[in-house]
C-alpha atoms as a PDB file:
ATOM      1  CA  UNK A   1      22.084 -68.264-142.699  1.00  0.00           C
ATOM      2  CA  UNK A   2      20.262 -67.754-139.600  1.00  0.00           C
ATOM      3  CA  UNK A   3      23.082 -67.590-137.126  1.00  0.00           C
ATOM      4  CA  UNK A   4      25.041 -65.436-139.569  1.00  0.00           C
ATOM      5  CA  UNK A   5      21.595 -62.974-139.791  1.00  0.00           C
ATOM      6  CA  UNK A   6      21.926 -63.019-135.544  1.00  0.00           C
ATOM      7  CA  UNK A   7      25.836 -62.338-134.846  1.00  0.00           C
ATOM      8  CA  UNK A   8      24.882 -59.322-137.636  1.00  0.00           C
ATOM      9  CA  UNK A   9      22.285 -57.787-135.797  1.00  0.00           C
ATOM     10  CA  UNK A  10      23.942 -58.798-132.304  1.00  0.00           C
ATOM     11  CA  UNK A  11      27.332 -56.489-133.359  1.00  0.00           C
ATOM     12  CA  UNK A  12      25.534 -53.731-134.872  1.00  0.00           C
ATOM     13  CA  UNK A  13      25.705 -51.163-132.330  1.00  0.00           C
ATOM     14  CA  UNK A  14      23.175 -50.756-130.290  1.00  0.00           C
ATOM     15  CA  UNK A  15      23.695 -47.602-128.331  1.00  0.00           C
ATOM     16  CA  UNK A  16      25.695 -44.430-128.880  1.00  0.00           C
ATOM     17  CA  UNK A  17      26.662 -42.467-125.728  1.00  0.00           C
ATOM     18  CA  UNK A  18      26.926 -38.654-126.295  1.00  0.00           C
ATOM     19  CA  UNK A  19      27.883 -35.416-123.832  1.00  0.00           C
ATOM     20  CA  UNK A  20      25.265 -32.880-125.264  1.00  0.00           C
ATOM     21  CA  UNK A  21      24.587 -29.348-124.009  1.00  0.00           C
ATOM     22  CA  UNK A  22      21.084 -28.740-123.122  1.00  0.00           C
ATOM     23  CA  UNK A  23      18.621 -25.984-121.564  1.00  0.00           C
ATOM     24  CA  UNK A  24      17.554 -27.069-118.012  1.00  0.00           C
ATOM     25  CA  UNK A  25      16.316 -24.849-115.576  1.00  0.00           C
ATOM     26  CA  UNK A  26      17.639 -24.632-111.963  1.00  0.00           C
ATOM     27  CA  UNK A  27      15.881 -24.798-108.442  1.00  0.00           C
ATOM     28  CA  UNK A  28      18.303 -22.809-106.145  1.00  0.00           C
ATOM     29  CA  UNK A  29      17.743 -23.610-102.538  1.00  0.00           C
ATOM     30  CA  UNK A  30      18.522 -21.036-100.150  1.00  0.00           C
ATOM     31  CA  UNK A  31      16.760 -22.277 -97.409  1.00  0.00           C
ATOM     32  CA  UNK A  32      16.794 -25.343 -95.176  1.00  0.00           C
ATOM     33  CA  UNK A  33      12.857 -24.864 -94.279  1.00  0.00           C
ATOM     34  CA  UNK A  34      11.726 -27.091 -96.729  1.00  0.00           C
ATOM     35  CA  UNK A  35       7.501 -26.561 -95.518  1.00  0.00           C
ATOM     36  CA  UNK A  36       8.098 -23.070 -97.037  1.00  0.00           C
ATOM     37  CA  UNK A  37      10.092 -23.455 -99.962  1.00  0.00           C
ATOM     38  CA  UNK A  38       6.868 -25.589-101.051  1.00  0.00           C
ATOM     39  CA  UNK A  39       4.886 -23.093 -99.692  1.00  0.00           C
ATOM     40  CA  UNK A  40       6.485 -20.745-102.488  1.00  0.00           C
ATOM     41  CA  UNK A  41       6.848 -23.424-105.456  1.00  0.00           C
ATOM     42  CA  UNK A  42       3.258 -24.032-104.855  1.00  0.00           C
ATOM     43  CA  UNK A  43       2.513 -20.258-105.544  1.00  0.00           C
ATOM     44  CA  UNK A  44       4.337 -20.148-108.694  1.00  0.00           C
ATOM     45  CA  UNK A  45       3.076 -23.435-109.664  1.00  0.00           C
ATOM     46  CA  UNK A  46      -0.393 -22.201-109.430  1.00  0.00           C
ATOM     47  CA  UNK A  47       0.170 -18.871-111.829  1.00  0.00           C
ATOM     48  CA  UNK A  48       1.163 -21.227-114.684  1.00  0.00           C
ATOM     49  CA  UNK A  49       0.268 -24.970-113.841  1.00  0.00           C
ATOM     50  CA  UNK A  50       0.865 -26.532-117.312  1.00  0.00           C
ATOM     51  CA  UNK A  51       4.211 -25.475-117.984  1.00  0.00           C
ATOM     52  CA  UNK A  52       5.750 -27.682-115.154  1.00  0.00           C
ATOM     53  CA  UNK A  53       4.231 -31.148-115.899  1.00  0.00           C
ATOM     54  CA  UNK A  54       6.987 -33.379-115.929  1.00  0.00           C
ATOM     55  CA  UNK A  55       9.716 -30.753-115.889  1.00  0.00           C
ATOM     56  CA  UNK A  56      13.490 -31.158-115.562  1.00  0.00           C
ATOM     57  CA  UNK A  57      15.236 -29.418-113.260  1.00  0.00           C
ATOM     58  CA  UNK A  58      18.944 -29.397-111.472  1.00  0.00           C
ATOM     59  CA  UNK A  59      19.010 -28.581-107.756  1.00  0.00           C
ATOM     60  CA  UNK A  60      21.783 -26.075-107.154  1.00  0.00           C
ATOM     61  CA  UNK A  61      23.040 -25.870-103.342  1.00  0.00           C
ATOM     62  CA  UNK A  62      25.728 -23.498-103.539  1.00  0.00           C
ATOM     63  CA  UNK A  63      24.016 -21.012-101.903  1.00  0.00           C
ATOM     64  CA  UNK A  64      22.833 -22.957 -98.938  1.00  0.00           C
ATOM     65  CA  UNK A  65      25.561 -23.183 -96.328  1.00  0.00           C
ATOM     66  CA  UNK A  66      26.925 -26.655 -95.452  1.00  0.00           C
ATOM     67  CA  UNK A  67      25.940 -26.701 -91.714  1.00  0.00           C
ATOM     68  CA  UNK A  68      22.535 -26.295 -93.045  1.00  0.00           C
ATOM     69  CA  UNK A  69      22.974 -29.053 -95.513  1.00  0.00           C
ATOM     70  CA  UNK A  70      23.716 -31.651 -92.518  1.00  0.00           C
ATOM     71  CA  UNK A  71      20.313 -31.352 -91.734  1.00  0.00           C
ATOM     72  CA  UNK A  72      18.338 -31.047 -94.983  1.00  0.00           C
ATOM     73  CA  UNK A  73      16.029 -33.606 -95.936  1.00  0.00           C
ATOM     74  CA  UNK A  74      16.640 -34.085 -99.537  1.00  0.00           C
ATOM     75  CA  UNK A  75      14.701 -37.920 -99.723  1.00  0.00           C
ATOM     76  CA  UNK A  76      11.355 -35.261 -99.300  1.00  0.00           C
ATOM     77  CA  UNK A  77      12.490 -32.640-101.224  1.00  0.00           C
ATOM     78  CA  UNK A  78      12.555 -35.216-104.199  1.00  0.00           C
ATOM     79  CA  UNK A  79       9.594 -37.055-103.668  1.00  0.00           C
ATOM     80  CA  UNK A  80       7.679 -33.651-103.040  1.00  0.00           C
ATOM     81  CA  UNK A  81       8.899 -32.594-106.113  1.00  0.00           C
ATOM     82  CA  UNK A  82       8.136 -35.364-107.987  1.00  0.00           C
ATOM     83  CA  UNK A  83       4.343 -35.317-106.735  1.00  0.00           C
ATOM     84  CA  UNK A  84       4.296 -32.292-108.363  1.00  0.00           C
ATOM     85  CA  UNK A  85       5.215 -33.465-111.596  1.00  0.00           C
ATOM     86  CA  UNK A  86       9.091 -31.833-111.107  1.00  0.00           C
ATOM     87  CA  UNK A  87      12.326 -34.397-112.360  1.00  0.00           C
ATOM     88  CA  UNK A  88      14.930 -33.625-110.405  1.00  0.00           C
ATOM     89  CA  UNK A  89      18.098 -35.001-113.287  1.00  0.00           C
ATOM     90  CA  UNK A  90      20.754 -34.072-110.396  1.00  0.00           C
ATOM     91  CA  UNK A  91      22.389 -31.728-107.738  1.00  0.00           C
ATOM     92  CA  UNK A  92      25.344 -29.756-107.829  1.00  0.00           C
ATOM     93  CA  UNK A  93      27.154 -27.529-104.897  1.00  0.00           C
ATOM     94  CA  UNK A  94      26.023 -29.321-102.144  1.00  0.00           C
ATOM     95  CA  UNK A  95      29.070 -30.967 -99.624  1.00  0.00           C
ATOM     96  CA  UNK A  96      29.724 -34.098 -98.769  1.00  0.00           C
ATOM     97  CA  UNK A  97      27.178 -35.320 -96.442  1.00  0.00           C
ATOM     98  CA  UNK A  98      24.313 -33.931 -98.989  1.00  0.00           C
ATOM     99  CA  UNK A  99      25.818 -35.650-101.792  1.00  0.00           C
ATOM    100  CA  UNK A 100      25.980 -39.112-100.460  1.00  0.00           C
ATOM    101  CA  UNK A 101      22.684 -38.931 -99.479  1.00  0.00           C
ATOM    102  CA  UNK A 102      21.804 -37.649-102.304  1.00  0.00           C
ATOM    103  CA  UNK A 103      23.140 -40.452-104.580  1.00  0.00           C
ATOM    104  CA  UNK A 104      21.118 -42.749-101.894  1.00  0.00           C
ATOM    105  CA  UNK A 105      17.385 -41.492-103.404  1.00  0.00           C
ATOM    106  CA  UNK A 106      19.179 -41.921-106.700  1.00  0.00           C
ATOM    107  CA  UNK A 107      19.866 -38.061-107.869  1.00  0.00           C
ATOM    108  CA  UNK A 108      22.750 -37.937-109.604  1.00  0.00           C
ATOM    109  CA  UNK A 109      25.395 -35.453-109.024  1.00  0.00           C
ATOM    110  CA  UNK A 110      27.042 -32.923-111.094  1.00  0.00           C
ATOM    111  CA  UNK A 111      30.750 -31.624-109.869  1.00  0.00           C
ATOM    112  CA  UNK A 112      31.433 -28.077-109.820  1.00  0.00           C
ATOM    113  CA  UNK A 113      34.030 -26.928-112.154  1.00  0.00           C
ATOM    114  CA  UNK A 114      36.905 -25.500-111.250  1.00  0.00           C
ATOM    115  CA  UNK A 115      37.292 -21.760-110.829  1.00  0.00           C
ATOM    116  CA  UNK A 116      39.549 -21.107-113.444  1.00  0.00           C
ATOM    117  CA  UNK A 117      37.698 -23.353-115.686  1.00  0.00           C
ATOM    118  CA  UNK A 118      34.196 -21.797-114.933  1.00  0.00           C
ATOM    119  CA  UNK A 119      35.823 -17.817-115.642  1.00  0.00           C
ATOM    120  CA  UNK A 120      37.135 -19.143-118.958  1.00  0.00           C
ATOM    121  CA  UNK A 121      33.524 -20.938-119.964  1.00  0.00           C
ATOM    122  CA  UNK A 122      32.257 -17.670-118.575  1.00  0.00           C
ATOM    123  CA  UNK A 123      34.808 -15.701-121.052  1.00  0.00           C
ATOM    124  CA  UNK A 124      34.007 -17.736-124.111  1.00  0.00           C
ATOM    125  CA  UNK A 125      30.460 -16.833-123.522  1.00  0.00           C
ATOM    126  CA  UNK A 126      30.818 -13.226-123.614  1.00  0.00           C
ATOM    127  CA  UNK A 127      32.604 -13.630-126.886  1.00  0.00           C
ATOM    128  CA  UNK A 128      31.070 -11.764-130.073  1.00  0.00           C
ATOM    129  CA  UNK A 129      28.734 -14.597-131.914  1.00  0.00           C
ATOM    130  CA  UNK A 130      28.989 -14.492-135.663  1.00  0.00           C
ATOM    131  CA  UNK A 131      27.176 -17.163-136.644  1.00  0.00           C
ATOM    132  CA  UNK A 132      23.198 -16.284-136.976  1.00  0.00           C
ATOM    133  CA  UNK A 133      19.921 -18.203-138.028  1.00  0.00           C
ATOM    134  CA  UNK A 134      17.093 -15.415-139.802  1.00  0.00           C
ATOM    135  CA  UNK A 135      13.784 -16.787-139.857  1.00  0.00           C
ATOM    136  CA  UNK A 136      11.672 -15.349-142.452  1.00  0.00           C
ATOM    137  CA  UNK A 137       8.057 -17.297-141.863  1.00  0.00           C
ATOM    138  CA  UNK A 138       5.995 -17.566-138.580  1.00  0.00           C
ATOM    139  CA  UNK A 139       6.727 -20.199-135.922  1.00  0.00           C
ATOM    140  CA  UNK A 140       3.848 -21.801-135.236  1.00  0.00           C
ATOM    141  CA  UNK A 141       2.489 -23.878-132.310  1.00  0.00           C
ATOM    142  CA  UNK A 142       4.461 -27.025-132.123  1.00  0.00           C
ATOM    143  CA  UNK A 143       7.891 -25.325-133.522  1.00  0.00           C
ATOM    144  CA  UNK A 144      10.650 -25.039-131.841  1.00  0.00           C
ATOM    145  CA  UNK A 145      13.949 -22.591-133.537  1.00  0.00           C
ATOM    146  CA  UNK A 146      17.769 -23.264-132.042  1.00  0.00           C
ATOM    147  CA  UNK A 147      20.068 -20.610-133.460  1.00  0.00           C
ATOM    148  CA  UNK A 148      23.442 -22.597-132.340  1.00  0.00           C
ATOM    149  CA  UNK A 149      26.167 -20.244-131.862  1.00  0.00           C
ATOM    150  CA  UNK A 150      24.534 -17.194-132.697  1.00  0.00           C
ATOM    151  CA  UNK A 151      21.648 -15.101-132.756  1.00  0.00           C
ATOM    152  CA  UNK A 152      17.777 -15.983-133.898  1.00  0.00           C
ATOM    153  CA  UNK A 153      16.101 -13.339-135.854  1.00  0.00           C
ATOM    154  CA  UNK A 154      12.644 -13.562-136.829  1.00  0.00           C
ATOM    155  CA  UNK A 155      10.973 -10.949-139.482  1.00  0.00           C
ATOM    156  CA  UNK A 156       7.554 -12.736-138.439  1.00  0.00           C
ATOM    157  CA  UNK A 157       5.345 -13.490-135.106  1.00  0.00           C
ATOM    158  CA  UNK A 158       6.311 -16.365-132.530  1.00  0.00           C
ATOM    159  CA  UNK A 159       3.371 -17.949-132.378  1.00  0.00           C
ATOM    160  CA  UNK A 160       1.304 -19.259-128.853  1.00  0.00           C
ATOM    161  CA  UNK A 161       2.968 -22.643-128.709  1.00  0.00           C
ATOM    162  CA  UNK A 162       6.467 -22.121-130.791  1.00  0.00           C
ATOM    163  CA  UNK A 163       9.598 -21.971-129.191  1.00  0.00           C
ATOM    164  CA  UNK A 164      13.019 -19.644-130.221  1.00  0.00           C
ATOM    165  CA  UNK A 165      16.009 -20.764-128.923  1.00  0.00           C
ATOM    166  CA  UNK A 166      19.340 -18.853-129.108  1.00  0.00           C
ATOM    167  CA  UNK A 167      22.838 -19.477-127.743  1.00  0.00           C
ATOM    168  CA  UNK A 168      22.993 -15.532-128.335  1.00  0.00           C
ATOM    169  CA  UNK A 169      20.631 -12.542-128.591  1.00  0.00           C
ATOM    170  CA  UNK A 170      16.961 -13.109-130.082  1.00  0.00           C
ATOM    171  CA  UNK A 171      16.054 -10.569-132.440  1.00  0.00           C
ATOM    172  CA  UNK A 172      12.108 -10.919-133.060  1.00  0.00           C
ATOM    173  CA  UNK A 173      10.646  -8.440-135.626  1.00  0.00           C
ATOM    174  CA  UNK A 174       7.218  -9.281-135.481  1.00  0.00           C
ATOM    175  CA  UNK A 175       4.986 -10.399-132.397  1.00  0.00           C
ATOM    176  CA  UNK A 176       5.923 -12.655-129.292  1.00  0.00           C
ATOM    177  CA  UNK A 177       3.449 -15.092-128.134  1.00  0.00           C
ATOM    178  CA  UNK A 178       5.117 -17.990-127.397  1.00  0.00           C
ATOM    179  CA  UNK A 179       8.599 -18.923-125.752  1.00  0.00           C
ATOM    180  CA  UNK A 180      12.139 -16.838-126.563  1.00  0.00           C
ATOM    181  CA  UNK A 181      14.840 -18.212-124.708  1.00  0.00           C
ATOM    182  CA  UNK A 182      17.863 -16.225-125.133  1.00  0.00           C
ATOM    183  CA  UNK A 183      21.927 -17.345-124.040  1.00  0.00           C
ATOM    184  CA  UNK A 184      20.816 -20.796-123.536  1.00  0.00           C
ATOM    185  CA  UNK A 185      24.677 -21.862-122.854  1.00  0.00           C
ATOM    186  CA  UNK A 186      25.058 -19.358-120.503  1.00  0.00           C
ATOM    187  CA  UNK A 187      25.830 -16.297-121.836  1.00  0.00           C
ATOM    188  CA  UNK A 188      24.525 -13.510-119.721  1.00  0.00           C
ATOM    189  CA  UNK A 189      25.270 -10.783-122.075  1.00  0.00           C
ATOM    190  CA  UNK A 190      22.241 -11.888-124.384  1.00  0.00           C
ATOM    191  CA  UNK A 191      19.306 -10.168-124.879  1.00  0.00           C
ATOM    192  CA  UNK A 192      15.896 -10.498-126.672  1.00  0.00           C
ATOM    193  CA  UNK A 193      14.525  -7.860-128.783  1.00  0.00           C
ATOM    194  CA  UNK A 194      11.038  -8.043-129.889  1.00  0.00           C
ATOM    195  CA  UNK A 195       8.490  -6.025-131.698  1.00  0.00           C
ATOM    196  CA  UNK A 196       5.166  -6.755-129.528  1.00  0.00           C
ATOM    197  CA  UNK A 197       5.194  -8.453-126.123  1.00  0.00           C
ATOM    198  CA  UNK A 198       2.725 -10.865-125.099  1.00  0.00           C
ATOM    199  CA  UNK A 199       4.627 -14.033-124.549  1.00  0.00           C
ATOM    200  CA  UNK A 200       4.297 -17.128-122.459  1.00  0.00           C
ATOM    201  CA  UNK A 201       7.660 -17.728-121.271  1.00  0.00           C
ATOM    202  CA  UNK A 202      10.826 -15.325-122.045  1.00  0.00           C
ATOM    203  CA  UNK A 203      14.383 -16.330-120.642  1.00  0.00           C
ATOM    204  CA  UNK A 204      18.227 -15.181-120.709  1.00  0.00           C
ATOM    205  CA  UNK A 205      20.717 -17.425-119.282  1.00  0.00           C
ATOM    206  CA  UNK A 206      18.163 -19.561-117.423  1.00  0.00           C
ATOM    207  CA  UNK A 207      16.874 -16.571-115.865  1.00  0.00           C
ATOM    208  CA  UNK A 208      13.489 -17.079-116.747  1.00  0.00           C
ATOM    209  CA  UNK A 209       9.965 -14.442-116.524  1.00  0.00           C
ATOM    210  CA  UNK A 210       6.325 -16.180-117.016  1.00  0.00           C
ATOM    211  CA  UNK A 211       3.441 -14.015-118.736  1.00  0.00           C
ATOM    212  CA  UNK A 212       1.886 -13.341-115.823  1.00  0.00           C
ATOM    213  CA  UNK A 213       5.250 -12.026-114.118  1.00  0.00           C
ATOM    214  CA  UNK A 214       4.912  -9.485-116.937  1.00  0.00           C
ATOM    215  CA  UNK A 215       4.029  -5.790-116.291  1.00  0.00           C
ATOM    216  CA  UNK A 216       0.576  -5.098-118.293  1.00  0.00           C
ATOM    217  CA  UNK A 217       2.041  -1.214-119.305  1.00  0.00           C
ATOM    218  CA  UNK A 218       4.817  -3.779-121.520  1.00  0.00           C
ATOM    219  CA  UNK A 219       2.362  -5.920-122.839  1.00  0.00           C
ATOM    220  CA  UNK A 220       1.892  -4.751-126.676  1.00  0.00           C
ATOM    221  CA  UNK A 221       4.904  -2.660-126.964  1.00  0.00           C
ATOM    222  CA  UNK A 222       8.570  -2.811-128.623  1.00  0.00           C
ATOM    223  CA  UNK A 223      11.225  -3.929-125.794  1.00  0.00           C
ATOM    224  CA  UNK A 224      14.597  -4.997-125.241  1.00  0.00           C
ATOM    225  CA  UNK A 225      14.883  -7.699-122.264  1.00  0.00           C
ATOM    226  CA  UNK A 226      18.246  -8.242-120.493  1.00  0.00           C
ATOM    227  CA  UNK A 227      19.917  -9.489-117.117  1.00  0.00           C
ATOM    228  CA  UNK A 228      21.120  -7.134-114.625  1.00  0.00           C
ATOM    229  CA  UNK A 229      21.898  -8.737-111.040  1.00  0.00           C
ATOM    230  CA  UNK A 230      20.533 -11.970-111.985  1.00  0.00           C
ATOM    231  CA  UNK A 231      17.377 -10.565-112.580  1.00  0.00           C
ATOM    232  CA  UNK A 232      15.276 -10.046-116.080  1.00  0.00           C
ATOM    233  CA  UNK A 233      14.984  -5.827-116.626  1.00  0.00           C
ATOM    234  CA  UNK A 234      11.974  -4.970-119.713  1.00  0.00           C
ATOM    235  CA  UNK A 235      13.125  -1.790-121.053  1.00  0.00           C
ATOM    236  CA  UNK A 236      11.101  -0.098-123.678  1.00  0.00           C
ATOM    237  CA  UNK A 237      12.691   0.118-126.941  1.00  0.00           C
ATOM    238  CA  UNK A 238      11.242   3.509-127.717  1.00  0.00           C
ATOM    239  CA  UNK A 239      12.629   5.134-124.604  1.00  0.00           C
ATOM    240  CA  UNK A 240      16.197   4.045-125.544  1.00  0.00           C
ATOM    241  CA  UNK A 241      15.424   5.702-129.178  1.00  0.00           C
ATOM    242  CA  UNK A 242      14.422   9.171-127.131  1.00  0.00           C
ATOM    243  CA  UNK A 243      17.749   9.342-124.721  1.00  0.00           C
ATOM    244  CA  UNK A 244      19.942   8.385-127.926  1.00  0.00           C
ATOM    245  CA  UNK A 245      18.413  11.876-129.527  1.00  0.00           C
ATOM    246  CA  UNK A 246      19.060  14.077-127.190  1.00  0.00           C
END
């Protein structure tokens, strides 16, 4: 009976192996002089310490030009960042010389997609979402809100703390205070909406803005948030309302 209990346990499975989308934030490199990108990851470290302890990231070297590459040191770059409490999960974009060296300090790398493939990802993402998630209660502290496939609208306040998540737009009726993450899969066309700004983190498309990034004459006031050349634009709500009148 015993041996039979063993070869039971020993064939259940032990492991599944999944491919899972997920939100992870991206250090662009566009400089070989390492000294001063730390210089500036130290400064934006310091205006909101707690939020990278033990944070994922993917190192993107697209932008970086190979000849530059040859010569970067990316054994310090990933022990620097890991002294600061930064995971580096992998590296995509950089040649070949960067990549097997790469692999050699054990980052794992991440192959670019082929053009055509990344214009129709980049097509599907622009697609009208149908499918949304209305939240009628606060999020508190500790909560975290996914609207897969759609949009997230909340009739209540986000909480300091609570996280909304949204594969589209984030529609938030009531008070921001914690996280809104908007077009985590990439779509670029997503916005966030929200009532009263104060929040600790807001994001579109892995663009991201911390509080303190934040212009105080925002703070407290109904705004629409959206990417335009890869960079987060705050535009008052109420001065859209006006220019629709006239």
């Amino acid at each position: 009976m015993t041996a039979l209990k063993n070869l039971s346990r020993q064939s259940a499975p032990a492991f599944e192996l999944k491919a899972r989308m997920m939100t992870l934030s991206i250090l662009r490199v566009l400089s070989a002089d390492i000294a001063n990108l730390f210089r500036q990851l130290d400064a934006k470290i310091a205006t909101a310490p707690d939020l990278f302890q033990n944070f994922p990231i993917l190192l993107d070297f697209e932008d970086l030009p190979e000849d530059a590459q040859r010569g970067f040191d990316i054994a310090q770059l990933n022990w620097q960042l890991r002294d600061r409490s930064f995971v580096p999960v992998g590296l995509r974009g950089a040649g070949d010389v960067l990549t097997g060296i790469a692999a050699g300090v054990g980052i794992g790398v991440i192959a670019a997609a082929p053009e055509r493939v990344r214009k129709q990802a980049k097509s599907e993402a622009t697609q009208p979402i149908a499918t949304n998630m209305l939240i009628r209660q606060p999020v508190r502290s500790g909560q975290q809100i996914y609207a897969e496939g759609g949009d997230a609208i909340i009739l209540s306040t986000v909480s300091p703390g609570a996280e909304v998540l949204a594969d589209g737009n984030i529609h938030i009726y009531g008070s921001l205070r914690g996280r809104a993450l908007a077009g985590v899969r990439g779509n670029t066309e997503a916005r966030i909406f929200c009532h009263d700004l104060d929040p600790e983190l807001i994001a579109i498309a892995g663009h991201y803005c911390l509080s303190d990034s934040i212009d105080e004459s925002r703070r407290g006031t109904s705004v629409q948030i959206f990417l335009r050349d890869e960079s987060l634009i705050i535009e008052g709500l109420q001065a859209q309302r006006l220019e629709t009148t006239k």
